[in-house]
N, C-alpha and C. Protein backbone atom coordinates (compact mmCIF):
# COMPACT_ATOMS: atom_id res chain seq x y z
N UNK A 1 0.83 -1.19 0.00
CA UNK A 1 0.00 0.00 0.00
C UNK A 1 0.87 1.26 0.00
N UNK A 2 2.01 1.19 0.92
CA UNK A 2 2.62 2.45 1.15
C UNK A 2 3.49 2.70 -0.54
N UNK A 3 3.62 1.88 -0.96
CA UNK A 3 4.53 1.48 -2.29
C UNK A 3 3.19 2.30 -3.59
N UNK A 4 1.95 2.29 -3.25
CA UNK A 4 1.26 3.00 -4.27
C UNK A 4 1.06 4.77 -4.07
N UNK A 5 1.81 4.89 -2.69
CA UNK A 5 1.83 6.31 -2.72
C UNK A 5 2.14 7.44 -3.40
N UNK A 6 2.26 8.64 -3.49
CA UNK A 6 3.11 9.29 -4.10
C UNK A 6 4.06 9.93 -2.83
N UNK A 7 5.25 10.18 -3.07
CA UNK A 7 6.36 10.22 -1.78
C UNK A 7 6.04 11.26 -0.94
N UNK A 8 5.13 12.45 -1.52
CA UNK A 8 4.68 12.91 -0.23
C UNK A 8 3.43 12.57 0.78
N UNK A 9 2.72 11.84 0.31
CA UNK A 9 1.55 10.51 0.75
C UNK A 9 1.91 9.67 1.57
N UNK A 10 3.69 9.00 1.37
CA UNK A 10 3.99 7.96 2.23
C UNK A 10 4.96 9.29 3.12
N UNK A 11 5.15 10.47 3.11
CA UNK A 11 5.87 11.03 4.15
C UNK A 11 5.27 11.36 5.02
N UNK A 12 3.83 11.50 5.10
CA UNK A 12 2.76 12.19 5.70
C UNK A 12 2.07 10.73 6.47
N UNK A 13 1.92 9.42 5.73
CA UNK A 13 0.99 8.30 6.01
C UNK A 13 2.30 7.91 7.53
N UNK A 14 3.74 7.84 7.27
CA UNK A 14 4.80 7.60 8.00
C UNK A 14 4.52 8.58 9.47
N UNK A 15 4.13 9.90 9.02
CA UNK A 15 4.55 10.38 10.04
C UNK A 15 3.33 9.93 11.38
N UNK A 16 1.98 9.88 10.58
CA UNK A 16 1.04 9.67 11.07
C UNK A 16 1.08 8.38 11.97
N UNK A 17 1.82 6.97 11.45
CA UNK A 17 1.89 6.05 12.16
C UNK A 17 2.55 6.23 13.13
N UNK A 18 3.74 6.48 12.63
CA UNK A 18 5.05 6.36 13.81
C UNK A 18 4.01 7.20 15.19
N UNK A 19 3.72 8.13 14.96
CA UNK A 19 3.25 9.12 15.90
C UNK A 19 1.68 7.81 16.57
N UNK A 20 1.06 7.74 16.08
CA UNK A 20 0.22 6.43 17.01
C UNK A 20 1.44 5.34 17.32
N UNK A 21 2.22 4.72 16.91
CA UNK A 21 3.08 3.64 17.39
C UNK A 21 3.51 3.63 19.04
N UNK A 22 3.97 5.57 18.42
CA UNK A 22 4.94 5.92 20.00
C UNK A 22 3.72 5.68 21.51
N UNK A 23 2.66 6.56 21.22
CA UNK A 23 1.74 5.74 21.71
C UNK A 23 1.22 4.55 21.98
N UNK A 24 1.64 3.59 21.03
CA UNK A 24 1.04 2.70 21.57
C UNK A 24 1.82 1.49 21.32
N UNK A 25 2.69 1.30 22.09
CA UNK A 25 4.36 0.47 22.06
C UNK A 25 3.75 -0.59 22.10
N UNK A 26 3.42 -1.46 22.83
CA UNK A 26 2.89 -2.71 22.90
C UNK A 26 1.97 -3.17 21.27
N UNK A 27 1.42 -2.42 20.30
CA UNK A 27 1.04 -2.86 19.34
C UNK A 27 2.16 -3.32 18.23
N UNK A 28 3.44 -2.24 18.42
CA UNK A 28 4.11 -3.30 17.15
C UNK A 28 3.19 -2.02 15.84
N UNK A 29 4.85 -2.03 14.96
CA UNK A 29 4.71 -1.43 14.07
C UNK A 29 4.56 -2.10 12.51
N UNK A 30 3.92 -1.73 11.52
CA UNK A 30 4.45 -2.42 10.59
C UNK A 30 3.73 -1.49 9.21
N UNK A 31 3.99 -1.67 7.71
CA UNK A 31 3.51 -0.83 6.90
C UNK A 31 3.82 -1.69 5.94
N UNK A 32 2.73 -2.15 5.15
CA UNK A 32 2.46 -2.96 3.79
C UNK A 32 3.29 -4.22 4.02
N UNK A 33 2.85 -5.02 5.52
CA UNK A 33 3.40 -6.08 5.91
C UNK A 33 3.05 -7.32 4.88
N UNK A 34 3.81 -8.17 4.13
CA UNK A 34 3.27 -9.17 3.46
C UNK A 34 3.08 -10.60 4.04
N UNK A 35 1.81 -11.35 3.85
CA UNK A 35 1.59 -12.00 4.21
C UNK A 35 2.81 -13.72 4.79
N UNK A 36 3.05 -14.79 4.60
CA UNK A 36 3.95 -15.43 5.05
C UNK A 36 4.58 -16.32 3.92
N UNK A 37 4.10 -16.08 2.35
CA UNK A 37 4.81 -16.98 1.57
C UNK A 37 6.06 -16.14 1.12
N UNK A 38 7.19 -17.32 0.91
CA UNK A 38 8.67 -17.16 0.11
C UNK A 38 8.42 -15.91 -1.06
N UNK A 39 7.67 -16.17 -1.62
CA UNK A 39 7.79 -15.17 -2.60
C UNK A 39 7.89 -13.63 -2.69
N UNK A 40 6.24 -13.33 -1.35
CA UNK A 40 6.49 -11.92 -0.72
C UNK A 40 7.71 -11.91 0.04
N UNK A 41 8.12 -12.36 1.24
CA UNK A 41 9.41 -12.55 1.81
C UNK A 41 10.49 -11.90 0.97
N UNK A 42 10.45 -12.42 -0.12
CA UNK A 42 11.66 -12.32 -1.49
C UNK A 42 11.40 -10.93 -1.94
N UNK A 43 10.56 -10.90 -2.22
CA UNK A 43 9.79 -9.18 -3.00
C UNK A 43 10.23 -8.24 -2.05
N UNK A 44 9.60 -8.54 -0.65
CA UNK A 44 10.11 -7.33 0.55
C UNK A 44 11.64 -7.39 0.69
N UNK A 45 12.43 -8.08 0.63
CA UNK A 45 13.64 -8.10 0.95
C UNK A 45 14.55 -7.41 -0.39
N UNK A 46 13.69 -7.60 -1.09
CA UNK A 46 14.31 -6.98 -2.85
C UNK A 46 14.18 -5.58 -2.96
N UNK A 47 13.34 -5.24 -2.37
CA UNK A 47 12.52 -3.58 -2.25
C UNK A 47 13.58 -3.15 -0.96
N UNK A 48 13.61 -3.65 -0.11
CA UNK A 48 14.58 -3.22 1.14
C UNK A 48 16.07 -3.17 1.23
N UNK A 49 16.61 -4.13 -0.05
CA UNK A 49 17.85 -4.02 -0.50
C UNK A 49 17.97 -2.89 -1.33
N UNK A 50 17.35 -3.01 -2.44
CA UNK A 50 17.19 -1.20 -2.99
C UNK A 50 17.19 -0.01 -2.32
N UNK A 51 16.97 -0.17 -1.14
CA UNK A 51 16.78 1.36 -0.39
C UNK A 51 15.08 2.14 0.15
N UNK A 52 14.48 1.31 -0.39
CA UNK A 52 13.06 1.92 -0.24
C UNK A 52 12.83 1.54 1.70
N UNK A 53 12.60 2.96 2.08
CA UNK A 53 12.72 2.80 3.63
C UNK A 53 11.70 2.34 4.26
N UNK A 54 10.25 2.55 3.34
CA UNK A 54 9.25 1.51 4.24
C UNK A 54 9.46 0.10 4.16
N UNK A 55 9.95 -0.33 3.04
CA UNK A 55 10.25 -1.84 2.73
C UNK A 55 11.30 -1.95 3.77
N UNK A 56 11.89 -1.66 4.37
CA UNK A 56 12.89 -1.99 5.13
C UNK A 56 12.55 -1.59 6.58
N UNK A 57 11.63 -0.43 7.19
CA UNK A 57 11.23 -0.75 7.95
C UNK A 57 10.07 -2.01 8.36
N UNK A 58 9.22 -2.40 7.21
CA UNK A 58 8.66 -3.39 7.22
C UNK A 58 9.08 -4.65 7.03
N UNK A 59 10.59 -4.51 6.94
CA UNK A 59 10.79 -6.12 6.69
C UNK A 59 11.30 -6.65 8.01
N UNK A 60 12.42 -5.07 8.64
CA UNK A 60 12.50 -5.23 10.00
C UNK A 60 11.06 -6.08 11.26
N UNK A 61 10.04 -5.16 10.75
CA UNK A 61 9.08 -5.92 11.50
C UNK A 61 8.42 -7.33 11.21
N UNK A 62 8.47 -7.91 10.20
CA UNK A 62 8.26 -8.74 9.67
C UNK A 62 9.81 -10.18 10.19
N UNK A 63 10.95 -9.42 10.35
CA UNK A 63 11.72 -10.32 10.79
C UNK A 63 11.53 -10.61 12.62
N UNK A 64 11.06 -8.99 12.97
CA UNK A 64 11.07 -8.74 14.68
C UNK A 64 10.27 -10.31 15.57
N UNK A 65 9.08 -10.30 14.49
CA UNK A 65 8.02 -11.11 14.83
C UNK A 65 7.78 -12.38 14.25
N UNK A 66 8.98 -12.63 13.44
CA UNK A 66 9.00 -13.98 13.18
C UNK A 66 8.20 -14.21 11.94
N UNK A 67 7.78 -13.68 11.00
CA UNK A 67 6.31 -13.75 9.68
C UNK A 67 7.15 -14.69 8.97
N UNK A 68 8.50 -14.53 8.54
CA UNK A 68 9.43 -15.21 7.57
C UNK A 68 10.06 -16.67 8.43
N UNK A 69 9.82 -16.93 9.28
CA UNK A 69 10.79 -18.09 10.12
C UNK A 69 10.89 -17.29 11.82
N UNK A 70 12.16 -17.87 12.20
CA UNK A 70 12.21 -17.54 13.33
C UNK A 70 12.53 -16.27 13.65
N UNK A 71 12.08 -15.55 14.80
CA UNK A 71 12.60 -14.45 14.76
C UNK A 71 14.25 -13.77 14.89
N UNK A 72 14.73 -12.62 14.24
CA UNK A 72 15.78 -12.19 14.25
C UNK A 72 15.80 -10.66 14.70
N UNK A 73 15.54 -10.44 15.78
CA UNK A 73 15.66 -9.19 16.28
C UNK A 73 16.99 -8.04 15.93
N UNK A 74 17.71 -9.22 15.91
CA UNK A 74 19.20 -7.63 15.53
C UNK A 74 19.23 -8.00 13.93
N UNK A 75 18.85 -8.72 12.84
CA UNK A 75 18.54 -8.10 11.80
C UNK A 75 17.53 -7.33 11.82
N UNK A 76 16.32 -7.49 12.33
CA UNK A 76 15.38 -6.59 12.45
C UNK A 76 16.06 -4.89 13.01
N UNK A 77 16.69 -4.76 13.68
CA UNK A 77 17.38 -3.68 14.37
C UNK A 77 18.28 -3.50 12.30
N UNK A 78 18.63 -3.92 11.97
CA UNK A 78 19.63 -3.25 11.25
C UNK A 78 18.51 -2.87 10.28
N UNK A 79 17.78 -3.45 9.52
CA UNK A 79 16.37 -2.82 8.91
C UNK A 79 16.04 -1.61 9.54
N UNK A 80 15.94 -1.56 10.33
CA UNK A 80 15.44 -0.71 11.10
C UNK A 80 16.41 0.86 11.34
N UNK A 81 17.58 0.67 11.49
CA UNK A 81 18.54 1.11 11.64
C UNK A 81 19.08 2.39 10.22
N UNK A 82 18.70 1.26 8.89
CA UNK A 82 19.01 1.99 7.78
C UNK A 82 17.75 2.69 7.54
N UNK A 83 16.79 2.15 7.82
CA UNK A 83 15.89 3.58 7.15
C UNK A 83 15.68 4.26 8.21
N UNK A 84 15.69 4.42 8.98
CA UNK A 84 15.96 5.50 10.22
C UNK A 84 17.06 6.51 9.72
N UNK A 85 17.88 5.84 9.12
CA UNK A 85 18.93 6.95 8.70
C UNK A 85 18.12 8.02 7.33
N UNK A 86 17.35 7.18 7.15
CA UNK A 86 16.59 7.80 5.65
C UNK A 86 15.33 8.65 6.26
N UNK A 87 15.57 9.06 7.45
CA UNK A 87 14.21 9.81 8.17
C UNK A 87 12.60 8.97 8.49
N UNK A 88 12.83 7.89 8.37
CA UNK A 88 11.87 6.86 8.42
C UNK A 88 11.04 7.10 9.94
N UNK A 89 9.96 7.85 10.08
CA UNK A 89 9.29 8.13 11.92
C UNK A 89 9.12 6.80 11.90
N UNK A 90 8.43 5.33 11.17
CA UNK A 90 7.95 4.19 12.13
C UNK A 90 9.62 3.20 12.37
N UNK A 91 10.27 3.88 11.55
CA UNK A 91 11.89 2.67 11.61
C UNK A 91 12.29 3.82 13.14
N UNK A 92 12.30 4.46 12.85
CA UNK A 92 12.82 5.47 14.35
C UNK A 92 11.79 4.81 15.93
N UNK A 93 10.68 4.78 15.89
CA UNK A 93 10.21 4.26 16.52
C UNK A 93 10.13 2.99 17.10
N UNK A 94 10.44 2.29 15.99
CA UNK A 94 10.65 0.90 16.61
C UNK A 94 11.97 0.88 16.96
N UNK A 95 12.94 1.51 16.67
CA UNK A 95 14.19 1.53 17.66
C UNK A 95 13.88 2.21 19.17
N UNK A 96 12.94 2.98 18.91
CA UNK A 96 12.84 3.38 20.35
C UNK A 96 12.51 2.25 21.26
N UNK A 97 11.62 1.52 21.36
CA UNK A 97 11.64 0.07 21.81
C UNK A 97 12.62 -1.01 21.54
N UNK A 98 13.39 -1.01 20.72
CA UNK A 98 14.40 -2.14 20.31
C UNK A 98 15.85 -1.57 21.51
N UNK A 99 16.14 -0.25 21.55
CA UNK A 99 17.06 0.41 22.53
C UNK A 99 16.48 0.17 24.17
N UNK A 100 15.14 0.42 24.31
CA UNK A 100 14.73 0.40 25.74
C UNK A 100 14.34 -1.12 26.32
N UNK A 101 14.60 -2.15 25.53
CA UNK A 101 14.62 -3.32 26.22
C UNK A 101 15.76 -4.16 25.36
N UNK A 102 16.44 -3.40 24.72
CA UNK A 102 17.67 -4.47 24.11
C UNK A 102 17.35 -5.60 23.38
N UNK A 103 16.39 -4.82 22.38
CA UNK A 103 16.12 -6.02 21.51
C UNK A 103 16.98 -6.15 20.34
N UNK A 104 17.71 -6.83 19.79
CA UNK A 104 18.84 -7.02 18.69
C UNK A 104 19.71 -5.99 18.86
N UNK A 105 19.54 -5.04 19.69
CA UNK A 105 20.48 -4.00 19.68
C UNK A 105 21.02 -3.89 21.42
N UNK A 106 22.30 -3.57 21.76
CA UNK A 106 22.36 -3.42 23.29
C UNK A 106 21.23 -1.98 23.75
N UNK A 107 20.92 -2.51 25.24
CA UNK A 107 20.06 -1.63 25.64
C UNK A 107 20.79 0.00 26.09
N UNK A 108 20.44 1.27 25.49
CA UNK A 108 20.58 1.61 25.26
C UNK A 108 19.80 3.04 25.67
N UNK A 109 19.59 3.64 27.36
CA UNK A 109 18.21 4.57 27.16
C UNK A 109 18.04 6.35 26.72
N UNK A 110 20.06 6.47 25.89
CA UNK A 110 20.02 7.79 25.53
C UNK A 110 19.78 7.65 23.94
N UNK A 111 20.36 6.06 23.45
CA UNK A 111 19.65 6.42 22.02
C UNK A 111 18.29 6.36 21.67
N UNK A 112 17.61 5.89 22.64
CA UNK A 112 15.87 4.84 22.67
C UNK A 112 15.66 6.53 22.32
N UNK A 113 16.09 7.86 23.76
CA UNK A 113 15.35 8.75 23.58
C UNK A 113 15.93 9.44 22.35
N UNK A 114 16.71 9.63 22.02
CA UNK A 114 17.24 10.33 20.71
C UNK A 114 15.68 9.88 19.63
N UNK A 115 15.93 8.66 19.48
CA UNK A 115 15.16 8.06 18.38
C UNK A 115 13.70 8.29 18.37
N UNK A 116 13.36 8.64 19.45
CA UNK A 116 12.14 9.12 20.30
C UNK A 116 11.70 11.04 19.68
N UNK A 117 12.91 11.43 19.87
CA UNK A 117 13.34 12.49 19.52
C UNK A 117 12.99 12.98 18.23
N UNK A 118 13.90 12.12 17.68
CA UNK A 118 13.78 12.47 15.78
C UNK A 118 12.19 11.64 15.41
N UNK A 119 11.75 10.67 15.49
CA UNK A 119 10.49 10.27 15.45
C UNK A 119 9.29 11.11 15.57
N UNK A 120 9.14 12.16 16.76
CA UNK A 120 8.38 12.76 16.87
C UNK A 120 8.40 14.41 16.53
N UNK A 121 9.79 14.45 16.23
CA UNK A 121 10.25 15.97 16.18
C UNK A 121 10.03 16.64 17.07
N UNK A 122 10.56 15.74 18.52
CA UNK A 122 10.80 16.69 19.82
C UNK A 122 12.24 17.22 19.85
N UNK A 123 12.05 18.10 20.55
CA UNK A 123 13.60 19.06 20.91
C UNK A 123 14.13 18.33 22.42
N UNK A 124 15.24 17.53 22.21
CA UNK A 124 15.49 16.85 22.94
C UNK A 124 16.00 18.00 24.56
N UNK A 125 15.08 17.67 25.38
CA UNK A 125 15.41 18.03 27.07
C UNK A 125 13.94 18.98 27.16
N UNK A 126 13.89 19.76 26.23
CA UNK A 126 12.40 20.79 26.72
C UNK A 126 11.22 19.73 26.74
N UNK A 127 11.15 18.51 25.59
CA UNK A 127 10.23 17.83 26.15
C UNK A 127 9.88 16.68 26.44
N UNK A 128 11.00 16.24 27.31
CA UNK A 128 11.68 14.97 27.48
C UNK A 128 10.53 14.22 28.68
N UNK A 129 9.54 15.08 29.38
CA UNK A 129 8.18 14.54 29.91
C UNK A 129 7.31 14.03 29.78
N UNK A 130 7.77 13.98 28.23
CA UNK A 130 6.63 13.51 27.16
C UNK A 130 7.10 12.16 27.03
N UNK A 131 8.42 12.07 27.37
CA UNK A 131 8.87 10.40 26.54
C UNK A 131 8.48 9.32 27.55
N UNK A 132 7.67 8.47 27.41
CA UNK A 132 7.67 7.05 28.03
C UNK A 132 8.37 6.96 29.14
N UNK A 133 9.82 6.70 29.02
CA UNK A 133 10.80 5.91 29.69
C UNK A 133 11.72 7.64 30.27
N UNK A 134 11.12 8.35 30.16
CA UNK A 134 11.83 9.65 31.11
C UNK A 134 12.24 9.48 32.52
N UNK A 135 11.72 8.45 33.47
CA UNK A 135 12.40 8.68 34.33
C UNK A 135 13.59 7.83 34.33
N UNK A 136 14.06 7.15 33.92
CA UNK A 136 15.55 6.43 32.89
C UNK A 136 16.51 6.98 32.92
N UNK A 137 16.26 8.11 32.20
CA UNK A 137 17.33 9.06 31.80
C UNK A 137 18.05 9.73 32.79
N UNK A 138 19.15 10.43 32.85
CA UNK A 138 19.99 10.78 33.76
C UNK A 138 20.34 12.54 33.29
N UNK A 139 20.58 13.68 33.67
CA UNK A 139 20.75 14.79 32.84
C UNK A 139 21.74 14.40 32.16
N UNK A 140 22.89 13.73 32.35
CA UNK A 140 24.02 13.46 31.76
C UNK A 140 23.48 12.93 30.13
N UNK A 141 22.58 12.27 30.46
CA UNK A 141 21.86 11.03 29.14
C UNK A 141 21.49 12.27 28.34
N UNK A 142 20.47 13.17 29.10
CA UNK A 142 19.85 14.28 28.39
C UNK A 142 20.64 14.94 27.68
N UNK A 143 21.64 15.35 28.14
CA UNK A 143 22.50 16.18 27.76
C UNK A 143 22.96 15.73 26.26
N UNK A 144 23.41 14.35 26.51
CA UNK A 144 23.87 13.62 25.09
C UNK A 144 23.27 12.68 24.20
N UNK A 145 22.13 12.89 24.48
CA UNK A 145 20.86 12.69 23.84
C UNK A 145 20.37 14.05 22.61
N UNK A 146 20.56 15.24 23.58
CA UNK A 146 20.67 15.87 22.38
C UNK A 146 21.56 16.63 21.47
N UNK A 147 22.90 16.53 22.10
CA UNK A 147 24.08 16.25 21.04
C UNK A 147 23.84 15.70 20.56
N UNK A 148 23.53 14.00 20.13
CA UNK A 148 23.25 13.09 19.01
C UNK A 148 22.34 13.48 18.15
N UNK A 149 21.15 14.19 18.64
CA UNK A 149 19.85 14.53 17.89
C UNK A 149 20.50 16.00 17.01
N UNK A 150 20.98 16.58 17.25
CA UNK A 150 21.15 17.84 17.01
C UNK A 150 22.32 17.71 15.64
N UNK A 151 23.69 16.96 16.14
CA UNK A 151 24.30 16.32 15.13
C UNK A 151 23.33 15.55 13.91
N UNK A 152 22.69 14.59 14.37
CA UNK A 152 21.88 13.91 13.51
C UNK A 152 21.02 15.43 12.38
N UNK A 153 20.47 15.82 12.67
CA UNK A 153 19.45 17.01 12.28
C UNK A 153 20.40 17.93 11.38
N UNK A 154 21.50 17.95 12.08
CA UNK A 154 22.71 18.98 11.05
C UNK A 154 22.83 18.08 9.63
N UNK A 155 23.37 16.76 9.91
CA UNK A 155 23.56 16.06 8.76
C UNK A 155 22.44 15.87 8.21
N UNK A 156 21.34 16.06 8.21
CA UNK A 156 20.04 15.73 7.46
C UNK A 156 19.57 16.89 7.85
N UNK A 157 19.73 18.22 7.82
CA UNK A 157 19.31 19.04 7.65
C UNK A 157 18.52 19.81 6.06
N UNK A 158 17.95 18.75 5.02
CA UNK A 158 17.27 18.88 4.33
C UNK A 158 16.19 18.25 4.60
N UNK A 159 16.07 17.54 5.50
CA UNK A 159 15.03 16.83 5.71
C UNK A 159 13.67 17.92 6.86
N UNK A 160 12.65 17.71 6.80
CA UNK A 160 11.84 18.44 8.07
C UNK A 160 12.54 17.71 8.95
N UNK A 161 12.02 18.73 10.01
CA UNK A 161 12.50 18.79 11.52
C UNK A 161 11.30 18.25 12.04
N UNK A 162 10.37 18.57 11.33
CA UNK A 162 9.37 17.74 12.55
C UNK A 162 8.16 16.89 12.39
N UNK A 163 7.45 16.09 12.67
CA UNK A 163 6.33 15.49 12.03
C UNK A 163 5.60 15.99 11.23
């Protein structure tokens, strides 16, 4: 579905999820998840090797939960990982959970909030009350939580800043 969009359709449909996701952690993210035969499996993984960042946040989830075989959480984390770099809000989000309980990735609670951060297009420390797992954090965390975010935002500073 997200694949029939036009790219500002899936930037807008993205931002919209991720933003219910963060809300609602326990549901599990996913976008034009394919059903369990080899073939989709093959198709999503072909689309996610190309670069297309929902295909790769969706394949992440599709590996998180096992749809293809057993589950692989830290491939799922690296899916996850690359289109996050591509401004992806639901691949950002599900790292926010993959960092705060160490799923394929070590646990982690200044990048969970970073990722938290860029996901929602919060300004990391003014509204760090807002995040889930805030009492976690340490000012020290805060502090370099948004050094990372801020660095991050410089280098992708063509991208919006915020949902």
């Amino acid at each position: 579905l997200m694949a029939a969009l036009p790219e500002a359709g899936r930037a807008a449909a993205t931002r919209q999820m991720a933003a219910w996701a963060l809300r609602h952690p326990a549901a599990g993210v996913s976008v034009g998840l394919p059903g369990q035969s080899g073939d989709e499996a093959a198709r999503l993984r072909a689309l996610a090797e190309a670069g297309a960042p929902w295909a790769q946040t969706a394949l992440g989830h599709a590996l998180a939960r096992g749809r293809f075989g057993a589950p692989d959480e830290a491939e799922a984390a690296t899916w996850w990982l690359r289109a996050a770099a591509q401004d992806d809000r639901l691949a950002q989000a599900n790292l926010v959970e993959a960092f705060v309980a160490g799923l394929g990735v070590p646990r982690d609670d200044v990048i969970a909030y970073g990722y938290w951060c860029l996901a929602t297009g919060a300004t990391p420390g003014e509204q760090h009350a807002a995040y889930p797992h805030a009492a976690r954090l340490t000012p020290a965390g805060l502090a370099e939580a948004g050094r990372q975010v801020a660095a991050w935002r410089q280098v992708h500073d063509d991208l919006p800043a915020g949902p």
